[in-house]
C-alpha atoms as a PDB file:
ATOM      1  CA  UNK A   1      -6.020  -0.959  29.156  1.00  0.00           C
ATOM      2  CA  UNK A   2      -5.946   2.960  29.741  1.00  0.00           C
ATOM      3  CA  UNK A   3      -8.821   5.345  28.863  1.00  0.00           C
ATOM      4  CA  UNK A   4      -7.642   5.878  25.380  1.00  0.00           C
ATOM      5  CA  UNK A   5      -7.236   2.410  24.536  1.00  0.00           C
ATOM      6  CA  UNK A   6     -11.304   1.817  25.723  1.00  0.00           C
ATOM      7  CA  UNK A   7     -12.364   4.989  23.233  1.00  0.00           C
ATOM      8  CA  UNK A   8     -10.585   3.150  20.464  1.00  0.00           C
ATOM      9  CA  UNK A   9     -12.063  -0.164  21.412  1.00  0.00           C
ATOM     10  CA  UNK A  10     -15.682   1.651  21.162  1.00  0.00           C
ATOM     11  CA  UNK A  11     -17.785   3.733  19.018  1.00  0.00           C
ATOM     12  CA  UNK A  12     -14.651   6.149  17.664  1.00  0.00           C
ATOM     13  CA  UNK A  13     -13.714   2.425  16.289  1.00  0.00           C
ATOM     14  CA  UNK A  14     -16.269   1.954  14.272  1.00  0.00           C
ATOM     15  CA  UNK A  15     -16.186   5.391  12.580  1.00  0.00           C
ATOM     16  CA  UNK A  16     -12.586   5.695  12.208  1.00  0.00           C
ATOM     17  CA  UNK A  17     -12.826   2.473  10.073  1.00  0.00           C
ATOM     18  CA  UNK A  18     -15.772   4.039   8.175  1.00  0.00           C
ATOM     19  CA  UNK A  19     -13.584   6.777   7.766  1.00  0.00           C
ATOM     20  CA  UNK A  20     -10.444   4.410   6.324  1.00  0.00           C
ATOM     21  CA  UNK A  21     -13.124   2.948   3.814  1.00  0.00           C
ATOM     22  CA  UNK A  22     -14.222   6.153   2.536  1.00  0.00           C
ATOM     23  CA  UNK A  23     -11.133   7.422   1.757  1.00  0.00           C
ATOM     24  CA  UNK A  24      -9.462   4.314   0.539  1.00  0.00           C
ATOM     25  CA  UNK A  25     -12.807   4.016  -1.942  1.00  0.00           C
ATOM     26  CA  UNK A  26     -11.469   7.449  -3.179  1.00  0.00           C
ATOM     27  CA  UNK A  27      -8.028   6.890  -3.064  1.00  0.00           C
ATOM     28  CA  UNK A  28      -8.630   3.418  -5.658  1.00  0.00           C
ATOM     29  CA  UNK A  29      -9.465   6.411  -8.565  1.00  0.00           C
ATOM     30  CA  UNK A  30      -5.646   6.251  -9.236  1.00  0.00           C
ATOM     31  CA  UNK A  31      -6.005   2.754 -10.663  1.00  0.00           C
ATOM     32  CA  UNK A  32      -7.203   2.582 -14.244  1.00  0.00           C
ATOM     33  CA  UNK A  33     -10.688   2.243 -14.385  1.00  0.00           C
ATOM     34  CA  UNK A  34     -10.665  -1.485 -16.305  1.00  0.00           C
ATOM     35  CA  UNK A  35      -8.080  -2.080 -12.933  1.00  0.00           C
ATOM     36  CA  UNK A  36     -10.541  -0.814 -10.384  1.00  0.00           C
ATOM     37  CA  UNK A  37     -13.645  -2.613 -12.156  1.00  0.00           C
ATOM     38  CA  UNK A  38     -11.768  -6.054 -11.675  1.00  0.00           C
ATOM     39  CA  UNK A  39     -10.194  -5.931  -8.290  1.00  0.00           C
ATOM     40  CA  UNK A  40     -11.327  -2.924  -6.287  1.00  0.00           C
ATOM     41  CA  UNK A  41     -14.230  -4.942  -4.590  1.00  0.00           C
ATOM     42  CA  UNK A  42     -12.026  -7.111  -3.305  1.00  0.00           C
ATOM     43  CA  UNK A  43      -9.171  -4.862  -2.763  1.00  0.00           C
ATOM     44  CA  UNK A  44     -11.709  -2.612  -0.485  1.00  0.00           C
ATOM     45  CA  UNK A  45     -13.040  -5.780   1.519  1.00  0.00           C
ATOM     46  CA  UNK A  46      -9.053  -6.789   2.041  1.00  0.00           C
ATOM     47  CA  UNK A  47      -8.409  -3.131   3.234  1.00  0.00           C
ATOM     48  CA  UNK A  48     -11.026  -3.259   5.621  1.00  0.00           C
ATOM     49  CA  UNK A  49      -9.961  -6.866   6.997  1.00  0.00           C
ATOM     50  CA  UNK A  50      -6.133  -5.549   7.835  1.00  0.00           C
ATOM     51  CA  UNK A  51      -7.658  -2.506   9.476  1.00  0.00           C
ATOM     52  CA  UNK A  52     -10.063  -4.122  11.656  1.00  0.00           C
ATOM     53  CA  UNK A  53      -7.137  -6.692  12.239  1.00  0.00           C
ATOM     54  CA  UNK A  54      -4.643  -4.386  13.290  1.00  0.00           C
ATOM     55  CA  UNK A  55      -6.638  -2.011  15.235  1.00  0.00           C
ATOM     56  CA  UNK A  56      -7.671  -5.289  17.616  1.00  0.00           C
ATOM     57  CA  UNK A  57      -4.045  -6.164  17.421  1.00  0.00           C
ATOM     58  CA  UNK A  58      -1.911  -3.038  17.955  1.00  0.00           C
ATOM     59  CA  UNK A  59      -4.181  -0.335  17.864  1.00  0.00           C
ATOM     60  CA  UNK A  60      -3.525   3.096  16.621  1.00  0.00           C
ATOM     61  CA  UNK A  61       0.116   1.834  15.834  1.00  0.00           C
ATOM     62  CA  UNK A  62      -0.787  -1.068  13.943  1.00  0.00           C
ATOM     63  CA  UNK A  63      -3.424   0.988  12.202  1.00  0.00           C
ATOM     64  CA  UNK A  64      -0.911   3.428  11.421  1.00  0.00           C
ATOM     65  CA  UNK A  65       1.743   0.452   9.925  1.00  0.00           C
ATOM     66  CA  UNK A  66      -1.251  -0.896   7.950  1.00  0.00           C
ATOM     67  CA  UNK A  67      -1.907   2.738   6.121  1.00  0.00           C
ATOM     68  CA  UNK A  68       1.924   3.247   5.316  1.00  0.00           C
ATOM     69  CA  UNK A  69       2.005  -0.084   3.757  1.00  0.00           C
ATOM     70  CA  UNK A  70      -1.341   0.243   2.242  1.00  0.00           C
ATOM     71  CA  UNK A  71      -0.599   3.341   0.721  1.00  0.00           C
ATOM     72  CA  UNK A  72       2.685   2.630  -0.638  1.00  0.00           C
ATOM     73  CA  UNK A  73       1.486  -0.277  -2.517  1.00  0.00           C
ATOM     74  CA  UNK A  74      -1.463   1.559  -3.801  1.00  0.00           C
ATOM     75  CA  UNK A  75       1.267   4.271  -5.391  1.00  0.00           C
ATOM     76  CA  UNK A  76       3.404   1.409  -6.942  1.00  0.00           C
ATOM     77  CA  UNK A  77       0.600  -0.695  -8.172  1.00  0.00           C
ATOM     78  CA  UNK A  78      -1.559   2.575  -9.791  1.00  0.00           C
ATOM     79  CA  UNK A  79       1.608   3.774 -11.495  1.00  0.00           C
ATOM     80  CA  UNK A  80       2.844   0.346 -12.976  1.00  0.00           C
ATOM     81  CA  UNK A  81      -0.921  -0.120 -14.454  1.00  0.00           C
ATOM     82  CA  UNK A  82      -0.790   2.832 -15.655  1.00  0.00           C
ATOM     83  CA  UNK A  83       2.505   2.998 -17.052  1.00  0.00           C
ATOM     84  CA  UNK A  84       1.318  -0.642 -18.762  1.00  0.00           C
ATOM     85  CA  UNK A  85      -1.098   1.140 -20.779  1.00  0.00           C
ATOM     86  CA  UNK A  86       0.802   3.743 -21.598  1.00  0.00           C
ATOM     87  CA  UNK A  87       3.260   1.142 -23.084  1.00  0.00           C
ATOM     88  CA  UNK A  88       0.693  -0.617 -24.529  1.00  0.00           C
ATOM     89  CA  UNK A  89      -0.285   2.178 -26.573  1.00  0.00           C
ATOM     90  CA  UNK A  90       2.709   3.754 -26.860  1.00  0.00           C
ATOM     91  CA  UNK A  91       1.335   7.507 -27.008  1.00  0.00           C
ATOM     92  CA  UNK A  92      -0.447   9.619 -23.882  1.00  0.00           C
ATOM     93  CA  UNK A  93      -4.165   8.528 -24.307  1.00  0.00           C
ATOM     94  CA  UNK A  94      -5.621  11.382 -22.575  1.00  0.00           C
ATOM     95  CA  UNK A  95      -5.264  15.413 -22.950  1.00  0.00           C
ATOM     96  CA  UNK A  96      -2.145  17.020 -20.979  1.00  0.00           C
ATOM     97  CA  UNK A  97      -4.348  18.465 -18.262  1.00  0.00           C
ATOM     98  CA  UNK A  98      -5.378  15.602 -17.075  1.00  0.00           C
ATOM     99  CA  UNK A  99      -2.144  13.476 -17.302  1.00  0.00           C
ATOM    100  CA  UNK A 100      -0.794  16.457 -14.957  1.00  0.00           C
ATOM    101  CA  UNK A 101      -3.867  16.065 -12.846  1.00  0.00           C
ATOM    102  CA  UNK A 102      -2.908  13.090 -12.327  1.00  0.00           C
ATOM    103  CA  UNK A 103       0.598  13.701 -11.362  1.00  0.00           C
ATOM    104  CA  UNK A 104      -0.443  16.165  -8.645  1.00  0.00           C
ATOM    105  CA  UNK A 105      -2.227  13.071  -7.617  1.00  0.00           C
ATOM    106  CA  UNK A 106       0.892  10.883  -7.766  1.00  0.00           C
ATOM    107  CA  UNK A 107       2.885  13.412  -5.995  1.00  0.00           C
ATOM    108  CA  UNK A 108      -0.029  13.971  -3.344  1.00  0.00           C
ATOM    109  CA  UNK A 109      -0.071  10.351  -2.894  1.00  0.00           C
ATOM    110  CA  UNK A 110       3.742   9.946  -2.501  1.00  0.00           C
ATOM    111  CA  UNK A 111       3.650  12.872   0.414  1.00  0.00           C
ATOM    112  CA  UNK A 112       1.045  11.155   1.964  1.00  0.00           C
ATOM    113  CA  UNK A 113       3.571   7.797   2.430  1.00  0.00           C
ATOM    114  CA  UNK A 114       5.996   9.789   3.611  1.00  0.00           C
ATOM    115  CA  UNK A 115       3.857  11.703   6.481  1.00  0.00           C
ATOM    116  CA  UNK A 116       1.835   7.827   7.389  1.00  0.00           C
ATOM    117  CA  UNK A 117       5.406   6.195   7.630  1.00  0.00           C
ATOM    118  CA  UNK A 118       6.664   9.143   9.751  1.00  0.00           C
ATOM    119  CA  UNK A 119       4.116   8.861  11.866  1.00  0.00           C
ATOM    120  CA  UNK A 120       3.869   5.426  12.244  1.00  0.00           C
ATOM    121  CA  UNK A 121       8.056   5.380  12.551  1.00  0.00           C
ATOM    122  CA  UNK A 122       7.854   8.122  15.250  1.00  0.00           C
ATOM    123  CA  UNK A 123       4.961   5.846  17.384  1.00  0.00           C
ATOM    124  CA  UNK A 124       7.185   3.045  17.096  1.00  0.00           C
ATOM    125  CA  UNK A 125      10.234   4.909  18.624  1.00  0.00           C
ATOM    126  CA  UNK A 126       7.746   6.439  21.080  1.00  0.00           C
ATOM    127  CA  UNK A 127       6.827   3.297  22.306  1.00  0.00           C
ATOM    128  CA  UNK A 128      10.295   2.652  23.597  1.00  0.00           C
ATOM    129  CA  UNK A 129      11.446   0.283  20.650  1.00  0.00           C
ATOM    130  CA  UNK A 130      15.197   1.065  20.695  1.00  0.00           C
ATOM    131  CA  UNK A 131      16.261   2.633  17.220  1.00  0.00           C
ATOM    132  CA  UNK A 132      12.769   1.835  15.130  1.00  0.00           C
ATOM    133  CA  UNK A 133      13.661  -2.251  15.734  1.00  0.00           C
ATOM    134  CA  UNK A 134      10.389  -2.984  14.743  1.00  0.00           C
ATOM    135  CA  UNK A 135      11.282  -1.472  11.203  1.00  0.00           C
END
């Protein structure tokens, strides 16, 4: 195990997990709110099992794998709920600003995939797995 390996096993552990929660808690406002009331209690104690899981596991890679897929599902899933009550009631159902608030979000959201599945991509090839294999 080399020194950076120990610092993740200790105390930077346990706040960069804090950290994760935090801003997974935050990033669940894209979900509609009857959405987030049902599930997000349990979708925040699941996110928290795969990250302590993978940071035991793999570490900073694993950790990294877990966010890309995390966050990709968490796009999909907000905008097919929310695209299921905008079918539902077949007109927007709040005021323009916010509906492009909410884009920004989407499109924030989207970015942030693409940079976690970069990174995690790039660790994988740094790691000497020939051509991404792992992907």
């Amino acid at each position: 195990m080399t020194g950076r390996d120990r610092c993740w096993r200790g105390g930077s552990r346990a706040a960069l997990l804090a950290a994760s929660a935090l801003l997974y808690r935050a990033l669940l406002v894209a979900y509609p709110k009857a959405f987030r009331r049902r599930y997000s209690s349990e979708m925040r104690r699941d996110f928290g099992d795969l990250l302590r899981e993978g940071l035991e596991e793999g570490g900073r890679r694993e950790l990294a794998r877990v966010w890309g897929a995390t966050l990709s599902d968490l796009v999909v899933t907000a905008l097919k709920e929310r695209s299921t009550i905008l079918a539902r009631n077949a007109y927007l159902p709040v005021a323009p600003r916010i509906a492009a608030q909410w884009g920004a979000l989407s499109a924030v959201l989207g970015g942030s995939l693409g940079i976690a599945y970069s990174v995690a991509f790039t660790l994988a090839i740094n790691n000497g797995t020939p051509d991404g294999a792992a992907w």
